[in-house]
Protein backbone atom coordinates (compact mmCIF):
# COMPACT_ATOMS: atom_id res chain seq x y z
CA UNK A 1 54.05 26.23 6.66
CA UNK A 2 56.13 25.84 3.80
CA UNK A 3 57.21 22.02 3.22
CA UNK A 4 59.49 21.13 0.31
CA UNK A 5 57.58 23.64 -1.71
CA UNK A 6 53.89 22.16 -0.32
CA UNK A 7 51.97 24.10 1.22
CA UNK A 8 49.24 23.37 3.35
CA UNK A 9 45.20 24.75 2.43
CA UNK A 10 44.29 27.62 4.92
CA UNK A 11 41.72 25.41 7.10
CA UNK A 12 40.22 28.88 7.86
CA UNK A 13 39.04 29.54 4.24
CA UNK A 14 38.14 25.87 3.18
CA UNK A 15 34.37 25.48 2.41
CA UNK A 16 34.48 21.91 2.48
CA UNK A 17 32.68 20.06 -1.11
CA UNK A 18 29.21 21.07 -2.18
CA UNK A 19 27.10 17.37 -2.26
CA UNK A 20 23.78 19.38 -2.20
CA UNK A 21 23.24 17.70 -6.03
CA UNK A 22 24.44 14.18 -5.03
CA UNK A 23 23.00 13.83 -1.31
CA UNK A 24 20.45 16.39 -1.51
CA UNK A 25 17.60 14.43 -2.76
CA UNK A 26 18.33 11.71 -0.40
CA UNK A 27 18.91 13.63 2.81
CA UNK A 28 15.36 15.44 2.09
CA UNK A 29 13.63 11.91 1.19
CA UNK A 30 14.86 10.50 4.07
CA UNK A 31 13.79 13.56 6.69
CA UNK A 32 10.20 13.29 5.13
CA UNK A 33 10.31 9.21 5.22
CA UNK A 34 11.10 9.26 8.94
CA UNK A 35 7.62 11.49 10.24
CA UNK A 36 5.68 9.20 7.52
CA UNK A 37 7.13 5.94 9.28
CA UNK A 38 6.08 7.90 12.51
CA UNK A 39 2.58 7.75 11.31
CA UNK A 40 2.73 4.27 10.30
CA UNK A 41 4.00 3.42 13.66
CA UNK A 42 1.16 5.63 15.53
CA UNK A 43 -1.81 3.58 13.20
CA UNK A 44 -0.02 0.42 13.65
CA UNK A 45 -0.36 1.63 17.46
CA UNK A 46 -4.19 2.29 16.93
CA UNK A 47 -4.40 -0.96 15.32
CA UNK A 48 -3.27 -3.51 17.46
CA UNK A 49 -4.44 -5.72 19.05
CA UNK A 50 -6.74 -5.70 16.55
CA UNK A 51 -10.10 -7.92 16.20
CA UNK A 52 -9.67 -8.51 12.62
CA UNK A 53 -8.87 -12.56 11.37
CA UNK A 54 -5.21 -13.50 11.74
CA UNK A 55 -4.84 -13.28 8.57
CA UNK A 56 -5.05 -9.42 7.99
CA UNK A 57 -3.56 -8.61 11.32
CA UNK A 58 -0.55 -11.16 9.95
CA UNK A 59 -0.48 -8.50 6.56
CA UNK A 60 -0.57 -5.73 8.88
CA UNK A 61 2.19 -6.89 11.09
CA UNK A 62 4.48 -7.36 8.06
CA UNK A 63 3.26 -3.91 6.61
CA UNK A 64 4.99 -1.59 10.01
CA UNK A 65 8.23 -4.47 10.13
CA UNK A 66 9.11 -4.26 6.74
CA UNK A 67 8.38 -0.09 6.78
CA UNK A 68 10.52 0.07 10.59
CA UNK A 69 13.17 -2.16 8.10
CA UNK A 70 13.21 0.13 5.59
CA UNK A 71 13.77 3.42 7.29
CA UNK A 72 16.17 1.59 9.16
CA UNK A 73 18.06 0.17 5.82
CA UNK A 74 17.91 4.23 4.22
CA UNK A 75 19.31 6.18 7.59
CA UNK A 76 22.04 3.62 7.33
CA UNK A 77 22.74 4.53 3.52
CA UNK A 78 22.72 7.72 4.00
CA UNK A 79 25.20 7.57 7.27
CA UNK A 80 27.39 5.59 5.02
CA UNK A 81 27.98 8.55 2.37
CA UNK A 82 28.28 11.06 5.20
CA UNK A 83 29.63 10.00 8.22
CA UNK A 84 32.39 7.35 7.97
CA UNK A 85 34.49 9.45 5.57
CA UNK A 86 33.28 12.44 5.82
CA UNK A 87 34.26 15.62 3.55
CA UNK A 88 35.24 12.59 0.62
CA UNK A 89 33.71 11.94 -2.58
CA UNK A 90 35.05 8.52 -2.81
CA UNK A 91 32.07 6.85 -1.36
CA UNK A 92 30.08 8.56 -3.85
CA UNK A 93 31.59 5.93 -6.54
CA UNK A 94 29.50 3.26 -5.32
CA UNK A 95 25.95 2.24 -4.12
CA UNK A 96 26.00 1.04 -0.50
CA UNK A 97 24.29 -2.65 0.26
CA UNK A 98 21.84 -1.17 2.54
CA UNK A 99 19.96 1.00 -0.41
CA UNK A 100 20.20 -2.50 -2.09
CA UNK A 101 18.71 -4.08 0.11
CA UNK A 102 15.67 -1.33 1.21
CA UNK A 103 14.72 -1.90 -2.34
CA UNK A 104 14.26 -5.38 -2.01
CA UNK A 105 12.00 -4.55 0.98
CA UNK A 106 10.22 -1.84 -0.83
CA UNK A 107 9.44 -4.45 -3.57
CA UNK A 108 8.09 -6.85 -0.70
CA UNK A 109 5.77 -4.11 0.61
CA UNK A 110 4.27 -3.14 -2.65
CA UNK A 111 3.38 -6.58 -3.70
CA UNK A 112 1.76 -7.62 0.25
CA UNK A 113 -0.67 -4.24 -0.30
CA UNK A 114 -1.19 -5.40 -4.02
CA UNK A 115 -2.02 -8.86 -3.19
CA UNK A 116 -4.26 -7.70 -0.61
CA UNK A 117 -6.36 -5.79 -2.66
CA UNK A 118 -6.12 -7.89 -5.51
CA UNK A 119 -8.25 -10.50 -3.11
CA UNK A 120 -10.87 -7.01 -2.40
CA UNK A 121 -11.32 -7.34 -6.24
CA UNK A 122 -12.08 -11.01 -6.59
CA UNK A 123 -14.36 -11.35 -3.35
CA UNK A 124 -16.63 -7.89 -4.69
CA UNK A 125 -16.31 -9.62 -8.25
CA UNK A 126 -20.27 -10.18 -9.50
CA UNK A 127 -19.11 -11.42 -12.89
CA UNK A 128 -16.33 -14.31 -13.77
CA UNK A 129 -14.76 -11.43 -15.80
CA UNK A 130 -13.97 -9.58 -12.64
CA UNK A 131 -13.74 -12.14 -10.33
CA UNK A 132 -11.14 -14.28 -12.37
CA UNK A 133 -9.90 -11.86 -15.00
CA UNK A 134 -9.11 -9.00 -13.60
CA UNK A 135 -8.07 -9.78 -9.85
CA UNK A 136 -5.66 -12.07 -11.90
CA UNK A 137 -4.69 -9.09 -14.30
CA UNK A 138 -3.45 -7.56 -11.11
CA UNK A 139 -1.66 -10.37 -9.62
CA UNK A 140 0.19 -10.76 -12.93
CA UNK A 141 1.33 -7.26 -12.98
CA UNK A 142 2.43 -7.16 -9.41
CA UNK A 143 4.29 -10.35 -9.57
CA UNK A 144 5.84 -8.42 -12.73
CA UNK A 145 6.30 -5.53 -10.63
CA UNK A 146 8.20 -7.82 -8.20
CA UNK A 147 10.18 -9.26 -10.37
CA UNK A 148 11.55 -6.30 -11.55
CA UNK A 149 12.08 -4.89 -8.08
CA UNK A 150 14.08 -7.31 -7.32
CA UNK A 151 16.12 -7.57 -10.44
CA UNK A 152 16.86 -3.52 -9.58
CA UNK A 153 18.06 -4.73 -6.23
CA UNK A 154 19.94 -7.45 -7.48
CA UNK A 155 21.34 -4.88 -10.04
CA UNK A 156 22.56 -2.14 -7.36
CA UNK A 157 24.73 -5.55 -5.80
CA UNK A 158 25.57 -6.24 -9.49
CA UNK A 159 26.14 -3.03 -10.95
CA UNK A 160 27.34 -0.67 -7.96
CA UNK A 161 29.31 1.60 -9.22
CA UNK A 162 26.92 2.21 -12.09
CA UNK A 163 23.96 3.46 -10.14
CA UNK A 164 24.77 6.82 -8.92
CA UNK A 165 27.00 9.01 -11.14
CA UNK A 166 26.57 6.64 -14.09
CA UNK A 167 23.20 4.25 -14.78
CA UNK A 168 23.78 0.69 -15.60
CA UNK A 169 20.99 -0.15 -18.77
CA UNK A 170 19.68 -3.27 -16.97
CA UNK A 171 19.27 -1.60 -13.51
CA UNK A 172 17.55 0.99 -16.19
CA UNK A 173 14.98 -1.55 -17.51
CA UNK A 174 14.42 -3.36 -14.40
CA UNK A 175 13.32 -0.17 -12.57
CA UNK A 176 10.86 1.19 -15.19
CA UNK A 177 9.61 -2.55 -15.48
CA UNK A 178 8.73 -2.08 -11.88
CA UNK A 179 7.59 0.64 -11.69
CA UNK A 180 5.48 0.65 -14.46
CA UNK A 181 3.66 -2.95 -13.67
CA UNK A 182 2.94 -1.04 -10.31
CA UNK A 183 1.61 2.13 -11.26
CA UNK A 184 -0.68 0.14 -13.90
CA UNK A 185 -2.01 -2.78 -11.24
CA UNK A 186 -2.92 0.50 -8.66
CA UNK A 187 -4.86 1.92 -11.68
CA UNK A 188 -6.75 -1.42 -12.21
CA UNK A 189 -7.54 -1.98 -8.45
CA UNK A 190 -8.70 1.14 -8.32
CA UNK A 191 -11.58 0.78 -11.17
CA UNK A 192 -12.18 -2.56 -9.82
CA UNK A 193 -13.11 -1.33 -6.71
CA UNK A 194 -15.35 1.30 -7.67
CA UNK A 195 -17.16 -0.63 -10.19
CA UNK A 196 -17.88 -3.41 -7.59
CA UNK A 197 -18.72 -1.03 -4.82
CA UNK A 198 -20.95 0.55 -7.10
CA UNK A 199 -22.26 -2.79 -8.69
CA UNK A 200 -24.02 -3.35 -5.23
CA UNK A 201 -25.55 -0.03 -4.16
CA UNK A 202 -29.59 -0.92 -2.98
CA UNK A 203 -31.35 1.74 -3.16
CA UNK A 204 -31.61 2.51 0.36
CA UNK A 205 -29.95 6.11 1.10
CA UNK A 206 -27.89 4.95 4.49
CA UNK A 207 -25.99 1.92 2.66
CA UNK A 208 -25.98 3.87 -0.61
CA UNK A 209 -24.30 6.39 1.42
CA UNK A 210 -21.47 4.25 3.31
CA UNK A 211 -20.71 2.54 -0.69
CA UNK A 212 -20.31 6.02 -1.29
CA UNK A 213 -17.71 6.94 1.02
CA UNK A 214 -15.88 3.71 0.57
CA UNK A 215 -15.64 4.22 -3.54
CA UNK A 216 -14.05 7.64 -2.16
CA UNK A 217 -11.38 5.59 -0.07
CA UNK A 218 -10.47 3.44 -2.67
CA UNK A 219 -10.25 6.69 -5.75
CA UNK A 220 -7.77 8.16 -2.70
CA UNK A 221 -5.71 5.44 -1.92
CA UNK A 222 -5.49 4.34 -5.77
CA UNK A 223 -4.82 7.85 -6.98
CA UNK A 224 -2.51 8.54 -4.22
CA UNK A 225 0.22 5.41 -4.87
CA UNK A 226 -0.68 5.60 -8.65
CA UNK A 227 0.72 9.20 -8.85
CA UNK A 228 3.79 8.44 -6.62
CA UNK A 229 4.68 5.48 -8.68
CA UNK A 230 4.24 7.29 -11.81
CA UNK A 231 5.99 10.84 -10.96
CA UNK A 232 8.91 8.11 -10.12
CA UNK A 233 8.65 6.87 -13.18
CA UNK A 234 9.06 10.16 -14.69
CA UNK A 235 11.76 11.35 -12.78
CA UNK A 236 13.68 8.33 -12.73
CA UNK A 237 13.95 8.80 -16.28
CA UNK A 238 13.53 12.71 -16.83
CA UNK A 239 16.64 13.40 -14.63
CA UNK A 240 19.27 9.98 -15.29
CA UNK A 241 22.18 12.28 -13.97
CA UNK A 242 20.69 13.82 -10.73
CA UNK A 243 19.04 11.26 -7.72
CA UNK A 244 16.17 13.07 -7.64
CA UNK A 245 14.21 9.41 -8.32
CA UNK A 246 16.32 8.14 -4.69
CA UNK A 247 14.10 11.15 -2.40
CA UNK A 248 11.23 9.83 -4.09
CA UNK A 249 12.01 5.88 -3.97
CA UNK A 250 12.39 5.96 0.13
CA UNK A 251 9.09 7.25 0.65
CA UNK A 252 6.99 4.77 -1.37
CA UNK A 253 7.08 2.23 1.31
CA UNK A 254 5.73 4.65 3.84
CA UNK A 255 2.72 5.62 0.97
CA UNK A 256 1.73 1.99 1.00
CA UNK A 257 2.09 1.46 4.17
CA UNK A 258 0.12 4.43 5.41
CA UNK A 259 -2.77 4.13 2.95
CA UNK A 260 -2.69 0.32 3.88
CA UNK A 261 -3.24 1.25 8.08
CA UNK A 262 -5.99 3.89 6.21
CA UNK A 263 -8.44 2.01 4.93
CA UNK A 264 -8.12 -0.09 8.01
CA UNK A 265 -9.12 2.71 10.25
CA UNK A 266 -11.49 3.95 7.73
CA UNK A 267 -13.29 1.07 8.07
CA UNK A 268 -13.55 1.21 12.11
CA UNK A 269 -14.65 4.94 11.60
CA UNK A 270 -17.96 3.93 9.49
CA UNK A 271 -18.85 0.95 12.07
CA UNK A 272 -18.91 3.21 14.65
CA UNK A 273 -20.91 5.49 12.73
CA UNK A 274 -23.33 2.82 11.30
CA UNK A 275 -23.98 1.58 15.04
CA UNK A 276 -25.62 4.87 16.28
CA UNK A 277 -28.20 4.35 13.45
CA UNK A 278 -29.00 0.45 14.58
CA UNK A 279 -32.54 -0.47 16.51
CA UNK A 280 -32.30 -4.01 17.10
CA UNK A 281 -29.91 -6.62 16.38
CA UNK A 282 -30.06 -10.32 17.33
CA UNK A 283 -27.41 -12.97 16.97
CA UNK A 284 -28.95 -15.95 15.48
CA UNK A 285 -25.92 -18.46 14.41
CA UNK A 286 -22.14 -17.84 14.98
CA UNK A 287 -20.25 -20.37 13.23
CA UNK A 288 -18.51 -21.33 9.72
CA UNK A 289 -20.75 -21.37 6.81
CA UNK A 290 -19.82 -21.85 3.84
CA UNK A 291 -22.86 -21.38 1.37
CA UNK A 292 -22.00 -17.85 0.17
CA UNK A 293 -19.40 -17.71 -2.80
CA UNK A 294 -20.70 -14.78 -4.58
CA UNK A 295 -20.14 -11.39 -3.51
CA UNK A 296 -23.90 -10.24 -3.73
CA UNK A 297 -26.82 -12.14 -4.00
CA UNK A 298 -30.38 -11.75 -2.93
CA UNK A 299 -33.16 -14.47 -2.85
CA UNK A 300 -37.18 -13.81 -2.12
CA UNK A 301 -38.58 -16.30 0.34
CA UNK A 302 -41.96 -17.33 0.25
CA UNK A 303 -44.69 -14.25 0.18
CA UNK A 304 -45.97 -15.13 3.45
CA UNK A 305 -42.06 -14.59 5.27
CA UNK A 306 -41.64 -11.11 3.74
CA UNK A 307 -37.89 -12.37 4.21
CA UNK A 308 -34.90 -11.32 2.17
CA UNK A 309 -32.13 -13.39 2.24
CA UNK A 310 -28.71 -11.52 1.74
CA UNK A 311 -25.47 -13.11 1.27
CA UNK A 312 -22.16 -11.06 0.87
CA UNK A 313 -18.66 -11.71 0.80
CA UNK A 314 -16.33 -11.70 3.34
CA UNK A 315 -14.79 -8.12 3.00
CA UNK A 316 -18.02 -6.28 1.66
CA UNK A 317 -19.64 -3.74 4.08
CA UNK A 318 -23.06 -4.45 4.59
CA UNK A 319 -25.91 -1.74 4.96
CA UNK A 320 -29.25 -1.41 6.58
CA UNK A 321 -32.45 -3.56 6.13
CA UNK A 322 -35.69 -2.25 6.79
CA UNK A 323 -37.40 -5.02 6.59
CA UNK A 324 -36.54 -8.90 8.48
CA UNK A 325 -33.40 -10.24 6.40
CA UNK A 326 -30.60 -12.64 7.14
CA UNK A 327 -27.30 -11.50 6.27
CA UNK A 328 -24.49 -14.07 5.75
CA UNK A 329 -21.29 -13.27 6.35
CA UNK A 330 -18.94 -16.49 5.64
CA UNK A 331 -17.16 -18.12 8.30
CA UNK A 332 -17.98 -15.29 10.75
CA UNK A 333 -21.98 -14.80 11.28
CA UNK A 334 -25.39 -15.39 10.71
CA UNK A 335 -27.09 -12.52 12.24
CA UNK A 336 -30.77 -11.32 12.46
CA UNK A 337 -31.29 -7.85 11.61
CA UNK A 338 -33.72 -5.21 11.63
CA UNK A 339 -33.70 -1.69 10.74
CA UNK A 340 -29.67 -2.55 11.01
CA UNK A 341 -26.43 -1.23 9.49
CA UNK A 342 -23.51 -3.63 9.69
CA UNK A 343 -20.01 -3.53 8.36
CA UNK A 344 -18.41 -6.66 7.86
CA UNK A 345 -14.44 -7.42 8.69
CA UNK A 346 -12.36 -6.91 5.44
C-alpha cells in the first residue's frame, strides 16, 4: 500500500536482523551455564545435610545460592536483549544491570573457593614459608582479584554503553586485573597443594596411595579453573570487538562451583574406600584438643610402648598404621587405631 509515496516492507520477505555476532556468544554461554548449574544443584543435593563442621557446609551453602543467583542474574540479561523489544538493536547500546550485577556475584564466588583453599595451604603448611608466605601470597592475589571484579562491575553501572560495541579502558584494566590475580592464585594453590600432600607421604603403600589420588584432585581442579581464567583472559583481549569473553564469563561461576562440590565428594569417595581396608578401630577421647598446630608431626614414645604418636591438621587425610598409634585430629578426635585408614573432615 502506497502512502504519500511510503511504502510499507513486504513482511513476507523480511529476514528480521542477524545478532548471531552480538548475542551469539551469550545465548551459547548461557545454554551450557544452565546444565552446569544443574550439576551444581544435583552435588549440592548429594551434599546436604552434610556431616561436615558448620563452617564448610556454611561455604557450601553460599557456593549453590550465589551459582542459583547467577544463572538467575544471566537468563535475565539475556531476556532483556531479546524479548522486551524484540527484532531492535537499540538495547544492544547498553549493558543491562543484571550482567552487572552477576559479575559482582561471580567475583564473590571466586574469592569464597580461593579463600577456602588458601586455608588447605596454610593447615598442610610444614614450613613458616608455606604456612605464612604463601597461603598469604594467595589471599593477597584473590583479594586483588576481588577488587578488580568488582571495579568491572562497578564499571558496566559506570560505563554502560561502553561495554558491548565499544570497551571503556578502565572496565579494560579492571577485568584483566581480575582475571589475572585469579588465574595466578589457582596456579599457586595448586603447587601448594601438591608439595604439601607430597611433603607427608609415609612410606606405607595404602596412605601413599590415597596422597596420591588427592595430589591428582588438586592438579584437576587447579588446572581446570586456571585454564578457564586464562583462555578468558585471552579472549577478552584477543577479540575487544566480538563478546566472545561474555559465553565464557557466565560459566566460571559454575567451574568453581562444581570443582568446589568435587573435591567434597571426592573426599567421601576415598572414606568409603579406606573403610573396607580397616580391622579395628576404637574411640578413645572425643572432645576439643588443642595441642596439634602443625600439619605433620610424629613423636617416638618410650621403646617399651612401640607407640607412634601422630598429629595432623584439621583438613589432612590420614592413612593407615600398622602398628598402635594415636592420631590427633584437632577439635574433632582422639582415636585408637590399628591396622586403620582414616580420612579426616576438610
Amino acid at each position: 500500500m502506497d502512502m504519500g509515496g511510503a511504502t510499507e516492507p513486504d513482511m513476507s520477505t523480511y529476514l528480521g536482523i542477524d545478532m548471531t555476532q552480538v548475542l551469539g556468544p551469550l545465548f551459547w554461554g548461557t545454554l551450557f551455564s544452565m546444565m552446569l548449574t544443574g550439576v551444581t544443584v544435583l552435588q549440592a543435593y548429594q551434599y546436604f545435610p552434610s556431616k561436615d563442621r558448620p563452617v564448610v557446609q556454611f561455604i557450601a551453602f553460599c557456593m549453590v545460592f550465589l551459582d542459583l543467583l547467577s544463572s538467575a542474574l544471566v537468563a535475565q540479561g539475556l531476556s532483556s536483549y531479546l524479548l522486551p523489544n524484540f527484532g531492535s538493536t537499540v538495547p544492544l547500546g547498553r549493558l543491562v544491570p543484571a550482567l552487572a550485577v552477576e559479575c559482582a556475584v561471580t567475583t564473590c564466588i571466586i574469592v569464597i573457593s580461593q579463600f577456602y583453599f588458601a586455608w588447605q595451604v596454610h593447615a598442610l603448611g610444614k614450613t613458616s614459608f608455606v604456612k605464612y608466605a604463601v597461603s598469604g601470597a594467595v589471599v593477597a592475589l584473590s583479594l586483588l582479584a576481588f577488587a578488580g571484579g568488582l571495579g568491572c562491575s562497578v564499571a558496566m553501572f559506570l560505563y554502560a554503553s561502553n561495554i558491548i560495541t565499544t570497551r571503556n579502558r578502565v572496565f579494560n584494566m579492571l577485568a584483566g586485573l581480575s582475571k589475572a590475580s585469579a588465574a595466578l592464585a589457582d596456579v599457586i594453590t595448586t603447587c601448594s597443594l601438591c608439595y604439601g600432600l607430597g611433603y607427608i607421604r609415609t612410606g606405607i603403600r595404602a596412605t601413599d596411595s590415597v596422597l596420591k589420588t588427592l595430589i591428582g584432585f588438586a592438579i584437576q581442579r587447579g588446572l581446570l579453573v586456571a585454564v578457564v581464567q586464562i583462555a578468558l583472559l585471552i579472549v577478552f583481549y584477543a577479540s575487544s570487538p566480538h563478546l566472545y569473553w561474555l559465553g565464557l564469563h557466565v560459566n566460571v561461576t559454575r567451574v568453581y562451583a562444581n570443582t568446589f562440590f568435587a573435591m567434597l565428594h571426592a573426599r567421601e569417595g576415598l572414606k568409603k574406600e579406606l573403610e573396607m581396608k580397616s580391622i579395628v578401630t576404637s574411640v578413645l577421647e572425643i572432645g576439643n584438643s588443642n595441642q596439634a598446630n602443625e600439619p605433620f608431626s610424629s613423636s617416638t614414645k618410650a621403646a617399651d610402648e612401640e607407640t607412634d604418636t601422630i598429629k595432623f591438621a584439621r583438613g589432612i587425610w590420614m592413612g593407615p598404621i600398622k602398628r598402635s598409634k594415636t592420631v590427633d585430629t584437632p577439635g574433632i578426635a582422639r582415636i585408637q587405631v590399628d591396622q586403620r585408614v582414616i580420612v579426616s573432615d576438610i
